[in-house]
C-alpha atoms as a PDB file:
ATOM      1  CA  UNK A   1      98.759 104.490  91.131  1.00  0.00           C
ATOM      2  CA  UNK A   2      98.990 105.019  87.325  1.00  0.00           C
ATOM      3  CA  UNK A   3      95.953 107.452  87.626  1.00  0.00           C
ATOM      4  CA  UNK A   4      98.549 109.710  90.247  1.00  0.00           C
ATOM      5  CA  UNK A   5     100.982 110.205  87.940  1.00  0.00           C
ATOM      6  CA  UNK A   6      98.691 111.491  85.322  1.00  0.00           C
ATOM      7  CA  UNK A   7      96.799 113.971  87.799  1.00  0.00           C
ATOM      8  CA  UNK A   8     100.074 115.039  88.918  1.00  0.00           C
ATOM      9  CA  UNK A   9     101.142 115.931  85.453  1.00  0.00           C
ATOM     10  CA  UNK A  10      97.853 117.501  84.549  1.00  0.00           C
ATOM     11  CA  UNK A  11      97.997 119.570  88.387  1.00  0.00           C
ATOM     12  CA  UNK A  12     101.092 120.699  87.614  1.00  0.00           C
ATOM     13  CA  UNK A  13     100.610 122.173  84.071  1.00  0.00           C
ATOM     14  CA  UNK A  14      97.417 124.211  85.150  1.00  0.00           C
ATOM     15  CA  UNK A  15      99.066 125.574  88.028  1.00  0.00           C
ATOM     16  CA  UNK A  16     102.124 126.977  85.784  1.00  0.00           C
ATOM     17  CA  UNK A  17      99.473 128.282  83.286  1.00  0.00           C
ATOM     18  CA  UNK A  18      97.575 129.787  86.310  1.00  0.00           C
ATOM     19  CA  UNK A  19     100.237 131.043  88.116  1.00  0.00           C
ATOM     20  CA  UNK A  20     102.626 132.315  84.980  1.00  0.00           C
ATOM     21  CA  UNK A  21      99.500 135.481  83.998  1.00  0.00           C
ATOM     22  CA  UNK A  22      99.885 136.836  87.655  1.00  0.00           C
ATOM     23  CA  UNK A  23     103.984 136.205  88.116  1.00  0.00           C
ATOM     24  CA  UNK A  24     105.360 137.522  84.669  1.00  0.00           C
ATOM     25  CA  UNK A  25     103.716 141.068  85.336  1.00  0.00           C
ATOM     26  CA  UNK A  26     105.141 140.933  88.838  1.00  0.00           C
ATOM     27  CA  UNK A  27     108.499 140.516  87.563  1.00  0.00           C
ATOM     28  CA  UNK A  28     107.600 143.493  85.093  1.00  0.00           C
ATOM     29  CA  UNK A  29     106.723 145.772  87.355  1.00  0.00           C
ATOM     30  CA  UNK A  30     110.239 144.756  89.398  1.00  0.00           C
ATOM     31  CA  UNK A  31     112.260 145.216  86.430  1.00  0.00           C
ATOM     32  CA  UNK A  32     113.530 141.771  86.823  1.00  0.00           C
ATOM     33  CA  UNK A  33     114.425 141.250  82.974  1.00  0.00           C
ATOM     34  CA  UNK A  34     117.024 139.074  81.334  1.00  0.00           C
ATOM     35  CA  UNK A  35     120.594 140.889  80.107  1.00  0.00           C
ATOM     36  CA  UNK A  36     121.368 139.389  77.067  1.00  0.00           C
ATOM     37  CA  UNK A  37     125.370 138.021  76.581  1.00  0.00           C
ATOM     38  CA  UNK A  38     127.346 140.472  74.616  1.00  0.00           C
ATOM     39  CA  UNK A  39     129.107 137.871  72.560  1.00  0.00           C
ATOM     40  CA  UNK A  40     125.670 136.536  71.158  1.00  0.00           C
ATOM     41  CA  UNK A  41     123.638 136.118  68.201  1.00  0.00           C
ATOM     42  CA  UNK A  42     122.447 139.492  67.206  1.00  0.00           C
ATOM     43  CA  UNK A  43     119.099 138.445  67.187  1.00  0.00           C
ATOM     44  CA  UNK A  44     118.919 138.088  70.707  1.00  0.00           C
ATOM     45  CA  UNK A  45     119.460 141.365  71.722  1.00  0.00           C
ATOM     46  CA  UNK A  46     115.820 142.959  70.786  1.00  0.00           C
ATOM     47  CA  UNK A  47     115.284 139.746  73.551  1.00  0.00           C
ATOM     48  CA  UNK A  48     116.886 142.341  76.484  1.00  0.00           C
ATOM     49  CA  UNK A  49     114.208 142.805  79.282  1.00  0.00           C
ATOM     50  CA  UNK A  50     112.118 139.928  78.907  1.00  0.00           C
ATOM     51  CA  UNK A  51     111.267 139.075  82.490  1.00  0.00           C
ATOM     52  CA  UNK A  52     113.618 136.174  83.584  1.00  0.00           C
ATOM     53  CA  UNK A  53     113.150 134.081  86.870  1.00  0.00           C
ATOM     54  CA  UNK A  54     110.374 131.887  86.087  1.00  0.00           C
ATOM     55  CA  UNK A  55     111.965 129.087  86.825  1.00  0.00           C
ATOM     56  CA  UNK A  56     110.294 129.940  90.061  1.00  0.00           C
ATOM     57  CA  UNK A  57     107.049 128.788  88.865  1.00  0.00           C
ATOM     58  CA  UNK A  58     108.233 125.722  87.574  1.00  0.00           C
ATOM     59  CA  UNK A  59     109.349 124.968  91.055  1.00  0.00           C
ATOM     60  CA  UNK A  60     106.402 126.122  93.095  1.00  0.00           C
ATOM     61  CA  UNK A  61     104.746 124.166  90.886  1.00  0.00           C
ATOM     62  CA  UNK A  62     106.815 121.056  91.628  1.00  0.00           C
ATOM     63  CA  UNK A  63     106.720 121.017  95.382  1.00  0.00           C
ATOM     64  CA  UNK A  64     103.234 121.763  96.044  1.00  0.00           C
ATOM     65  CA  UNK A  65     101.690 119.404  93.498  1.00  0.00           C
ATOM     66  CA  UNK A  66     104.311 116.934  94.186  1.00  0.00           C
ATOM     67  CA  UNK A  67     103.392 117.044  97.913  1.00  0.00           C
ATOM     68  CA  UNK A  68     100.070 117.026  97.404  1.00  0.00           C
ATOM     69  CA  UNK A  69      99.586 114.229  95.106  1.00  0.00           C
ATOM     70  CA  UNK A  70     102.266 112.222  97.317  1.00  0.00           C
ATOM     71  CA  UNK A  71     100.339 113.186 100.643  1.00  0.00           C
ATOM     72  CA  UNK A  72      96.718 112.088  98.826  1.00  0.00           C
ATOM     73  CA  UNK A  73      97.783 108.713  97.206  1.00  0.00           C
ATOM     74  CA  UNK A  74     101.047 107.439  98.704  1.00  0.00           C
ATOM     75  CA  UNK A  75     103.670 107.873 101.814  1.00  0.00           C
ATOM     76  CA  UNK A  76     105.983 110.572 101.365  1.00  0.00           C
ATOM     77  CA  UNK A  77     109.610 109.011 101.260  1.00  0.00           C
ATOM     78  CA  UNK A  78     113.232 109.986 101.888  1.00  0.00           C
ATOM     79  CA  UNK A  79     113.957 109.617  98.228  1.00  0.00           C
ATOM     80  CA  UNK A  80     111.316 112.111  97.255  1.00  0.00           C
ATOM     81  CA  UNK A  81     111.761 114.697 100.064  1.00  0.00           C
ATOM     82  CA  UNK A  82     115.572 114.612  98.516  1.00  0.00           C
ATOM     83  CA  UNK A  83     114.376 115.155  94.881  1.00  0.00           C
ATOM     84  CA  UNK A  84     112.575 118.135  96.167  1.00  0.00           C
ATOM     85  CA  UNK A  85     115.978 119.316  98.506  1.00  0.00           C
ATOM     86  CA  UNK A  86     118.113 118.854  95.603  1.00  0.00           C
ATOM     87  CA  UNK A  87     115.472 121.304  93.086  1.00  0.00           C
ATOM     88  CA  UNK A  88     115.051 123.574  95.843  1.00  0.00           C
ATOM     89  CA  UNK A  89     118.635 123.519  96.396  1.00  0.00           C
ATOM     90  CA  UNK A  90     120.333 124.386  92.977  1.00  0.00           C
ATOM     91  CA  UNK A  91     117.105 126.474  92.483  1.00  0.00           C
ATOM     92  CA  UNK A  92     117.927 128.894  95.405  1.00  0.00           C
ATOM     93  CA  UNK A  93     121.573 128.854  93.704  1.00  0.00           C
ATOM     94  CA  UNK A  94     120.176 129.931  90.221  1.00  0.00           C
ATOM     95  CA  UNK A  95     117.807 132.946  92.389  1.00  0.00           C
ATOM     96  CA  UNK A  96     121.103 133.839  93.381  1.00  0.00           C
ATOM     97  CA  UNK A  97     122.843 134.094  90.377  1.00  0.00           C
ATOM     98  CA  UNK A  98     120.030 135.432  88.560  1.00  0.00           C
ATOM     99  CA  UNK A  99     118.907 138.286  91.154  1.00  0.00           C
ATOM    100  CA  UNK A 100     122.626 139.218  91.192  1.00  0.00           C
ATOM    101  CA  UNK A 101     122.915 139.399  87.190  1.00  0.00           C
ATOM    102  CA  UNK A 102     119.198 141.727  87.728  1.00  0.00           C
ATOM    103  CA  UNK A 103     120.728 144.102  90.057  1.00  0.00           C
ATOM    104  CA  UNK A 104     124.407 144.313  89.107  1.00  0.00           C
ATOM    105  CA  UNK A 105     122.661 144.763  85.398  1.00  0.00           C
ATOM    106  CA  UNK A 106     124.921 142.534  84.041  1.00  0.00           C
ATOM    107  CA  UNK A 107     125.323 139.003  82.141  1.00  0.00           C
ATOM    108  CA  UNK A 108     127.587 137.421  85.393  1.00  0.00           C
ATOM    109  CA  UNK A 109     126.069 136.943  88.616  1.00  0.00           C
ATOM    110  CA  UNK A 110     127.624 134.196  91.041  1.00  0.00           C
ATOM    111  CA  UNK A 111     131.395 133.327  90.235  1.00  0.00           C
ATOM    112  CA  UNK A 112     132.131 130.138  88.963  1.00  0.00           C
ATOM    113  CA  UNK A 113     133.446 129.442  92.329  1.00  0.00           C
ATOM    114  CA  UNK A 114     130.710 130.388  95.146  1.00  0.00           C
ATOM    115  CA  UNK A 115     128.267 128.373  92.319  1.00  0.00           C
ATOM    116  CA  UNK A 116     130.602 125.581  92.693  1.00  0.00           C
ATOM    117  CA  UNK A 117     130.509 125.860  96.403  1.00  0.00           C
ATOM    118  CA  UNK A 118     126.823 126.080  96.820  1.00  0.00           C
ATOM    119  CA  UNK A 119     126.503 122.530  94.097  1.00  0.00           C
ATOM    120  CA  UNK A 120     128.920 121.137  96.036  1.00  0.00           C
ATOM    121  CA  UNK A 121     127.156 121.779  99.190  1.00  0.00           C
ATOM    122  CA  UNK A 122     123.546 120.897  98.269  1.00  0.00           C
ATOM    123  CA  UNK A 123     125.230 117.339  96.991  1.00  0.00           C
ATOM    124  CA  UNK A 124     127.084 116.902  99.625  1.00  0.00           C
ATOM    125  CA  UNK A 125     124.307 116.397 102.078  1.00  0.00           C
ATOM    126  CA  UNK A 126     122.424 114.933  99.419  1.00  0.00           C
ATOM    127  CA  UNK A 127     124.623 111.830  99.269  1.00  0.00           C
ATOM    128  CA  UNK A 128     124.635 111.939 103.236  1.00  0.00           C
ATOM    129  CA  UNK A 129     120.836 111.427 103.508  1.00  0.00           C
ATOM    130  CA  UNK A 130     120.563 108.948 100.745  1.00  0.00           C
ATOM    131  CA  UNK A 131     124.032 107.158 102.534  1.00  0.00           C
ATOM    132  CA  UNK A 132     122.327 106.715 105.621  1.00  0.00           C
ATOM    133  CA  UNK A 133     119.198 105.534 104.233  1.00  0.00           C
ATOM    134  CA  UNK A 134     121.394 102.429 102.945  1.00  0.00           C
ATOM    135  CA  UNK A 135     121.368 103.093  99.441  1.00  0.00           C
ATOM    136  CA  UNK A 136     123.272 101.247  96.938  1.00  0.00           C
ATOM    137  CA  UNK A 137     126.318 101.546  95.559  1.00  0.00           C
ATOM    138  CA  UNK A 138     126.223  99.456  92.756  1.00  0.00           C
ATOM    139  CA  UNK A 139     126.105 100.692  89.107  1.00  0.00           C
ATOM    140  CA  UNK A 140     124.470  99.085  86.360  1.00  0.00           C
ATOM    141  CA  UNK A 141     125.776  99.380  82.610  1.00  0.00           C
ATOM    142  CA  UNK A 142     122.689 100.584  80.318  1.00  0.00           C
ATOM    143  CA  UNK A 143     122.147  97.600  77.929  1.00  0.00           C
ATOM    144  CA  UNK A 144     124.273  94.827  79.092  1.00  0.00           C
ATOM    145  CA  UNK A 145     124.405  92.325  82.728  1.00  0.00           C
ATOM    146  CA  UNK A 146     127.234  94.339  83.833  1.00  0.00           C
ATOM    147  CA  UNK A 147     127.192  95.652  87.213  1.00  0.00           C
ATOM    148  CA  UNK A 148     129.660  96.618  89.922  1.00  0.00           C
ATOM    149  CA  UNK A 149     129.902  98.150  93.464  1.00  0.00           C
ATOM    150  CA  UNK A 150     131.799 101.689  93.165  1.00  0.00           C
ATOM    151  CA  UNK A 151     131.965 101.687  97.339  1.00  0.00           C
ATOM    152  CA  UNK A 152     133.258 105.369  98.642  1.00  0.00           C
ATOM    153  CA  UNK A 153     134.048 106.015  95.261  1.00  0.00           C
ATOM    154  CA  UNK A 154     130.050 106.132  94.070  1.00  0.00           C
ATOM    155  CA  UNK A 155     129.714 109.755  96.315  1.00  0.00           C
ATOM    156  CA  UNK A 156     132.541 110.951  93.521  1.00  0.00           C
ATOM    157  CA  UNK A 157     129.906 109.744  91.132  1.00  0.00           C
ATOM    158  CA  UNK A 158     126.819 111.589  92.593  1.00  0.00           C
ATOM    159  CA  UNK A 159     128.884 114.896  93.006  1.00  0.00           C
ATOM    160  CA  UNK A 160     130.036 114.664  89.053  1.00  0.00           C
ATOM    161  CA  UNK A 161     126.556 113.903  88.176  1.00  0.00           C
ATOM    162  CA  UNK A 162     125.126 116.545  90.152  1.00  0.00           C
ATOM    163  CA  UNK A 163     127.130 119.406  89.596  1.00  0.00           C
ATOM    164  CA  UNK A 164     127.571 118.583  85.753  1.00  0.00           C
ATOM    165  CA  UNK A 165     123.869 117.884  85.020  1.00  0.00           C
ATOM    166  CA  UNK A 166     122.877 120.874  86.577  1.00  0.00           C
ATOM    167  CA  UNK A 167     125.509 123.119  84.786  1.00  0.00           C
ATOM    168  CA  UNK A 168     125.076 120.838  81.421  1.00  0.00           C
ATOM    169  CA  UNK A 169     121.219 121.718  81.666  1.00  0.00           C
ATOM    170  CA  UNK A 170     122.147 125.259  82.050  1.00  0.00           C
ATOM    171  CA  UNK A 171     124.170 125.436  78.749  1.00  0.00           C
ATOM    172  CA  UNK A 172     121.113 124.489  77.027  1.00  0.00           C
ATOM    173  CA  UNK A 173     118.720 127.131  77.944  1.00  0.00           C
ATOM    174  CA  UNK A 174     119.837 129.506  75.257  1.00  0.00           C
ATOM    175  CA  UNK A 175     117.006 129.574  72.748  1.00  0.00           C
ATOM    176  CA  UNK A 176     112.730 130.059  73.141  1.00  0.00           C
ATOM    177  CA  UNK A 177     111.489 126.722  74.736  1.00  0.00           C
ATOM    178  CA  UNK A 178     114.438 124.887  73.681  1.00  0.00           C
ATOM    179  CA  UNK A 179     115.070 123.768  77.666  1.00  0.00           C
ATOM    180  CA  UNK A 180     111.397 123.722  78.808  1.00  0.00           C
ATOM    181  CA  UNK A 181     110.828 121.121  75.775  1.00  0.00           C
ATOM    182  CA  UNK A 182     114.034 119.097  75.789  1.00  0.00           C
ATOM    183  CA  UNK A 183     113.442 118.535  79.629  1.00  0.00           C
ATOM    184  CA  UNK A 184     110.079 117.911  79.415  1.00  0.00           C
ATOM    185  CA  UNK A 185     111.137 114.935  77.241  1.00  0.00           C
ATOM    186  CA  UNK A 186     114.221 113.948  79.155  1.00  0.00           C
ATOM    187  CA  UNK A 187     112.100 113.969  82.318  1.00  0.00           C
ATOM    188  CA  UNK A 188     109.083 112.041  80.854  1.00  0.00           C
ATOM    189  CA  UNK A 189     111.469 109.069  79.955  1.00  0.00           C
ATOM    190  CA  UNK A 190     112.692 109.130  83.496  1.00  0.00           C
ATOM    191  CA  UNK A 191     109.064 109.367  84.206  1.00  0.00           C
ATOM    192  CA  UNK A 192     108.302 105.775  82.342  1.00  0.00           C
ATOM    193  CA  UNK A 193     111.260 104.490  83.456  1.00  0.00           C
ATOM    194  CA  UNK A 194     110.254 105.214  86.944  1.00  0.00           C
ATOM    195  CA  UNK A 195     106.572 103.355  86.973  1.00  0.00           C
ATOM    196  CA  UNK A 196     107.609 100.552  84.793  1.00  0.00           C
ATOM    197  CA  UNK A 197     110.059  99.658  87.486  1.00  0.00           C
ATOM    198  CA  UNK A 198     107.422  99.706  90.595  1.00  0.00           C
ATOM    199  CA  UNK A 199     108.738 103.378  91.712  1.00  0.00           C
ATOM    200  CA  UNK A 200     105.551 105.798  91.871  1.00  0.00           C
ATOM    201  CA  UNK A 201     106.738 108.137  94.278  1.00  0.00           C
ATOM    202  CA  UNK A 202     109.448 108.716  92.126  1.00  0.00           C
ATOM    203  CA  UNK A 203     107.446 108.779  88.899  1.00  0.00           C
ATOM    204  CA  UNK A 204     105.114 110.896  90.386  1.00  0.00           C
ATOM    205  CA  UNK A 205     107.885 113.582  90.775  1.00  0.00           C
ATOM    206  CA  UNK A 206     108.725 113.189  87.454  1.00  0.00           C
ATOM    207  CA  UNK A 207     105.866 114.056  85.869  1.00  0.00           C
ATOM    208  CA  UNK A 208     105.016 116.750  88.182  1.00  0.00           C
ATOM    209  CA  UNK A 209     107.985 118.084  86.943  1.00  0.00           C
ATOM    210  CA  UNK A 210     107.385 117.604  83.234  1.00  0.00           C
ATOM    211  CA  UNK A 211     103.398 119.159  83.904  1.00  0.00           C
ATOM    212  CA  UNK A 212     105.444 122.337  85.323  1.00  0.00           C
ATOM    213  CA  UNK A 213     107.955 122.423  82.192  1.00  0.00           C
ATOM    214  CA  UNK A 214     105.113 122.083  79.705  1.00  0.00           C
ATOM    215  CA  UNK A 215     103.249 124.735  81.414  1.00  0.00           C
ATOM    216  CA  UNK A 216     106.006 127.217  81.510  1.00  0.00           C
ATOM    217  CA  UNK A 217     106.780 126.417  77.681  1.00  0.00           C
ATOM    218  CA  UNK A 218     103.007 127.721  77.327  1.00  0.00           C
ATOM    219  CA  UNK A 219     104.818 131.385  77.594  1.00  0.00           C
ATOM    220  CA  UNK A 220     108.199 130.344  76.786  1.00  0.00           C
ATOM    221  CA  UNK A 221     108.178 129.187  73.285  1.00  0.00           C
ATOM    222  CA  UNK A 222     109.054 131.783  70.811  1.00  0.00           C
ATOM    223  CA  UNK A 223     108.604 134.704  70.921  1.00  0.00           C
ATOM    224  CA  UNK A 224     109.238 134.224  74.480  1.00  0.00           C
ATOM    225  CA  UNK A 225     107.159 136.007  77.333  1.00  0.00           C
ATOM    226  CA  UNK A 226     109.346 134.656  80.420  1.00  0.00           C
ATOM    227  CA  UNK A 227     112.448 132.950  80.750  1.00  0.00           C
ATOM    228  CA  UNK A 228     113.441 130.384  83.490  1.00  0.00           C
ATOM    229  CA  UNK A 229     116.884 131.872  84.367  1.00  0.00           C
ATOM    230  CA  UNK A 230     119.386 130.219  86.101  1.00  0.00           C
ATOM    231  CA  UNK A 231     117.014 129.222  88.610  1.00  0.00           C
ATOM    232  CA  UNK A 232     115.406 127.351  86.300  1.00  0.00           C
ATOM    233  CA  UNK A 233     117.842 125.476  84.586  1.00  0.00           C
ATOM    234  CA  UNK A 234     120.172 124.772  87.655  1.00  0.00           C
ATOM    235  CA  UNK A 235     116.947 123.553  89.442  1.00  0.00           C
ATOM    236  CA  UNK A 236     116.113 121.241  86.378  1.00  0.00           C
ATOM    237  CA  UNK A 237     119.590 120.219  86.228  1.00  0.00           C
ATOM    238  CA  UNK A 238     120.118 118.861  89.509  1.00  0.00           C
ATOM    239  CA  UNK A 239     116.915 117.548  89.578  1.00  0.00           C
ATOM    240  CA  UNK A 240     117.406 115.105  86.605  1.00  0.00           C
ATOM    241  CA  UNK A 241     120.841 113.792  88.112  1.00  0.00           C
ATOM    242  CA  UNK A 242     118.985 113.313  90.989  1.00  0.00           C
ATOM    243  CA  UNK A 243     116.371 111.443  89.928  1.00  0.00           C
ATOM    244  CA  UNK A 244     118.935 109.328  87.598  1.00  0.00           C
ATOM    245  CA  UNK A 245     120.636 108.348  90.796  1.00  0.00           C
ATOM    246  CA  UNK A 246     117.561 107.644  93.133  1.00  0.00           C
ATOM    247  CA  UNK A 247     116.321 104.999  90.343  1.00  0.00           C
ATOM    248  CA  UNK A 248     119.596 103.757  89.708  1.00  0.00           C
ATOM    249  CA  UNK A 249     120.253 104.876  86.043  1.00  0.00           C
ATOM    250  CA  UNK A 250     122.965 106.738  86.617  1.00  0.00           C
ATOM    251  CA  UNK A 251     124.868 106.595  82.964  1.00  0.00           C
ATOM    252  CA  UNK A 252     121.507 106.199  81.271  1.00  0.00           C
ATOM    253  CA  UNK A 253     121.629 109.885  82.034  1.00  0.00           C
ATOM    254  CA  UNK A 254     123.839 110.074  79.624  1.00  0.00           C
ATOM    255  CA  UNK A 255     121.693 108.745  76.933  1.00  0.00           C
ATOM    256  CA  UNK A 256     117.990 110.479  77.769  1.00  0.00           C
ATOM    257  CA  UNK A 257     119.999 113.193  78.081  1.00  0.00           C
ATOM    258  CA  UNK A 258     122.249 112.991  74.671  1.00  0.00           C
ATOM    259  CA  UNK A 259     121.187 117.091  73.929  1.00  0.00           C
ATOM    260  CA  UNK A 260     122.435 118.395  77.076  1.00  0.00           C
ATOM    261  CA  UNK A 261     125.865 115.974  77.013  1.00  0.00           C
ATOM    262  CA  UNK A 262     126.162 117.250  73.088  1.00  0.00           C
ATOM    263  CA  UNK A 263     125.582 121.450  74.473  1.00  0.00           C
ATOM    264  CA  UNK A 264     128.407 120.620  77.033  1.00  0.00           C
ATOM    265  CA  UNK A 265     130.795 119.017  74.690  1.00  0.00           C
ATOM    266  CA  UNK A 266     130.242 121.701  72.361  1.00  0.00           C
ATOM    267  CA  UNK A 267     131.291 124.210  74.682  1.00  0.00           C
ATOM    268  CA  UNK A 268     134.882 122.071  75.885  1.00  0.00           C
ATOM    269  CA  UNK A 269     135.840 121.367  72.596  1.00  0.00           C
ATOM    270  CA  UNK A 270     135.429 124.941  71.403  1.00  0.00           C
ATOM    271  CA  UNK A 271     137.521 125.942  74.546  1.00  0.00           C
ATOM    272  CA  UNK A 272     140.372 122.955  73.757  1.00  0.00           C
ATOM    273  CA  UNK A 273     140.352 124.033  69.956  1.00  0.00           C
ATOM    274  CA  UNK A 274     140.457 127.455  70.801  1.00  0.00           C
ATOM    275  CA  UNK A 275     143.588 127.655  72.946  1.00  0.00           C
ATOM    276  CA  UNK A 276     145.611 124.812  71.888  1.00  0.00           C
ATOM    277  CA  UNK A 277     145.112 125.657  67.750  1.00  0.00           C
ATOM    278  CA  UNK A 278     143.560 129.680  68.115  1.00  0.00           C
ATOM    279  CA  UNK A 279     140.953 128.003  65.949  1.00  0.00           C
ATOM    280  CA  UNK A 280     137.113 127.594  66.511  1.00  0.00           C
ATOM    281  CA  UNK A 281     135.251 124.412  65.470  1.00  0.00           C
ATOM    282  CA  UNK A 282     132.076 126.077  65.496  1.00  0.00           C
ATOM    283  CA  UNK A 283     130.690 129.693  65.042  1.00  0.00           C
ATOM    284  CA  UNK A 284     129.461 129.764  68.793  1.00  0.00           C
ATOM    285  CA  UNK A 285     129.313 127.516  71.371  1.00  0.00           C
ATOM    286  CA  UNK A 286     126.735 126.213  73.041  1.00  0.00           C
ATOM    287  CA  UNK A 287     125.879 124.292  69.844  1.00  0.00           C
ATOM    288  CA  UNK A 288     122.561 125.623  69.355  1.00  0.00           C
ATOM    289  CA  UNK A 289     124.016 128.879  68.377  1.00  0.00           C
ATOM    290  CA  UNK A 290     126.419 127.339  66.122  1.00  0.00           C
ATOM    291  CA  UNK A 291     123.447 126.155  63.944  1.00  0.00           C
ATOM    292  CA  UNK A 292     121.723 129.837  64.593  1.00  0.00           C
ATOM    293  CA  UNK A 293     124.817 131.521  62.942  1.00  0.00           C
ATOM    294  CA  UNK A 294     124.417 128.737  60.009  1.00  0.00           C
ATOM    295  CA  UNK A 295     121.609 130.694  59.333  1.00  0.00           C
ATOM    296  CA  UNK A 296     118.878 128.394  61.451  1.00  0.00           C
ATOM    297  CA  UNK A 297     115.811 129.842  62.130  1.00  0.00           C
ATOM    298  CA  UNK A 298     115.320 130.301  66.072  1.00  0.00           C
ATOM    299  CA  UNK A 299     112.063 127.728  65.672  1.00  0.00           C
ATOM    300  CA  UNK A 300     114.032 125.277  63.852  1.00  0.00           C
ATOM    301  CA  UNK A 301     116.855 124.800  66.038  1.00  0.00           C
ATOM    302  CA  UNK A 302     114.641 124.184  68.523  1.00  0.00           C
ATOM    303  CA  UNK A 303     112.508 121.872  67.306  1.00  0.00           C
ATOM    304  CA  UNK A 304     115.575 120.100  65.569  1.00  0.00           C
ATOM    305  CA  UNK A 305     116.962 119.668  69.273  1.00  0.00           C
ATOM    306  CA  UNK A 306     113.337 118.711  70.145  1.00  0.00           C
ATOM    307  CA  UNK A 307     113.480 115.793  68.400  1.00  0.00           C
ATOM    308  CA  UNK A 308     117.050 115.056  68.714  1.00  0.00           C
ATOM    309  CA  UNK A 309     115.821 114.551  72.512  1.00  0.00           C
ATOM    310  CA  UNK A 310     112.923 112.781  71.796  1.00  0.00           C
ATOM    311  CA  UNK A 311     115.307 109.781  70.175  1.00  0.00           C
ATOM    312  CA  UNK A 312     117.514 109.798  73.121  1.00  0.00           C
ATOM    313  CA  UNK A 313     114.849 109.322  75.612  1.00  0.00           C
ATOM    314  CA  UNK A 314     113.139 106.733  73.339  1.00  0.00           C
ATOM    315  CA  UNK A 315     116.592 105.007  73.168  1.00  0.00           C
ATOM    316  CA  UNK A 316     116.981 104.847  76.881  1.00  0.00           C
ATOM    317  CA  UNK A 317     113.573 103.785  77.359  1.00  0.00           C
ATOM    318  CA  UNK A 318     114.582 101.059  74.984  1.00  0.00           C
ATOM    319  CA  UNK A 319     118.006 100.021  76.083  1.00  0.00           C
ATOM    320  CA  UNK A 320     116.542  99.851  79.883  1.00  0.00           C
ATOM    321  CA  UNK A 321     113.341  98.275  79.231  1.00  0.00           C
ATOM    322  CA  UNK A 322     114.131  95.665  76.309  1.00  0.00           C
ATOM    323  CA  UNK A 323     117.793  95.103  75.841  1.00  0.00           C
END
């Protein structure tokens, strides 16, 4: 089944690289480009226009490989029909947000509340299928023997993962391929993780989903021709706290992925500082702009952050397979 996973990476990176030439003049010719935040770096305002949305290739990309790989080599499960409800899911939230921001011509789309609502929903019946199909509810601690049953209390657990991955992942797109690479990696751990502990439907999803990333970054590194929008990132998001939970990693999420817990941080400390002392701890939060205002290049924050993820995901992979 090894050979799966690898045509199901490879299938999914040529059909983003195929598909990306016709869809980015399509959102062109709509007008669907990206409205940069006021309060930003400077820099990114010559960045105004660029066609957003292409997060919908990456997940177009995901389902039909993902399907078709599944349907060719193995028996389409529960657990991978929810992977694909849960990407679908906060991706239709992110098309939401992002078509408002388009046609409103503005930097806000959803409020924070109807995006809450629609997380809360699309977890909601997530846990409810994946409930009834028996699942556990025992949690293991990365890197040590301990284990314990969290009962009623584990659907707190999948909600808090689901709605805070997906908005944690969300923080992060901010820069040229920063996201598309950092999830690439984060996924691609889960992706090992996944086949070195029997589960190839599951690993199979993975890397259909890492082929998609990598062949969006193709037009998303800098200078950027595309960005993924909300739909993108809310769609990755929810997708990586699924897949956490449906392998049962759940707080080695936390350490594959160390950059997007770091953005968040970054962003609730800056708020805490800011009203309790009227001080900031950092020039702009997310942190990736912090380091932009240091006088960063673009390039090298990213690839900074690159690697930053690439020794989380190498430390889960670590702590999970040999500790």
């Amino acid at each position: 089944m090894t050979a799966a996973i690898f045509v199901a990476l490879a299938a999914a990176f040529i059909l983003t690289v195929l598909l990306s030439p016709l869809f980015i003049p399509f959102l062109k010719q709509l007008k669907f480009g990206q409205s940069i935040r006021e309060d930003g770096p400077e820099s990114h305002l010559k960045k105004g226009g660029t066609p957003t949305m292409g997060g919908v290739m990456i997940i177009v990309s995901i389902m039909i490989v993902t399907l078709l790989v599944q349907g060719i080599w193995l028996e389409l499960k529960t657990e991978v029909l929810l992977l694909l409800f849960v990407t679908a899911g906060f991706g239709l939230i992110g098309f939401l947000d992002d078509f408002i921001k388009i046609t409103k011509k503005r930097n806000l789309g959803l409020t924070s509340k109807q995006k809450l609502f629609g997380q809360l929903v699309v977890a909601l019946v997530f846990f409810i299928v994946l409930n009834n199909t028996g699942f556990e509810t025992i949690v293991s601690v990365p890197g040590t023997n301990l284990s314990f049953d969290m009962g009623w209390f584990y659907f707190l657990l999948v909600i808090v993962m689901l709605v805070g991955a997906s908005n944690a992942v969300n923080l992060t797109d901010g820069l040229d391929g920063l996201l598309a690479g950092t999830g690439a990696i984060a996924f691609g751990a889960f992706a090992v993780l996944a086949w070195y502990i029997g589960m190839e439907e599951t690993s199979i999803f993975a890397a259909a989903v890492v082929g998609a990333v990598l062949g969006f970054l193709v037009f998303n590194a800098h200078p950027a021709k595309v960005f993924m929008g909300d739909t993108g990132s809310l769609a990755l998001g929810g997708a990586i706290a699924a897949l956490a939970i449906i392998v049962k990693m759940e707080f080695l999420l936390v350490i594959i992925g160390g950059v997007f817990v770091v953005e968040t941080l970054s962003v609730i400390l800056q708020v805490i500082s800011f009203k309790t002392t009227g001080n900031r701890l950092f020039k702009m939060s997310p942190l990736h702009h912090h380091f932009e205002l240091s006088g960063w290049s673009e390039w090298r924050v990213v690839v900074t952050f690159w690697a930053a993820g690439i020794v989380c995901a190498v430390l889960g992979i670590y702590i999970e397979v040999w500790l």
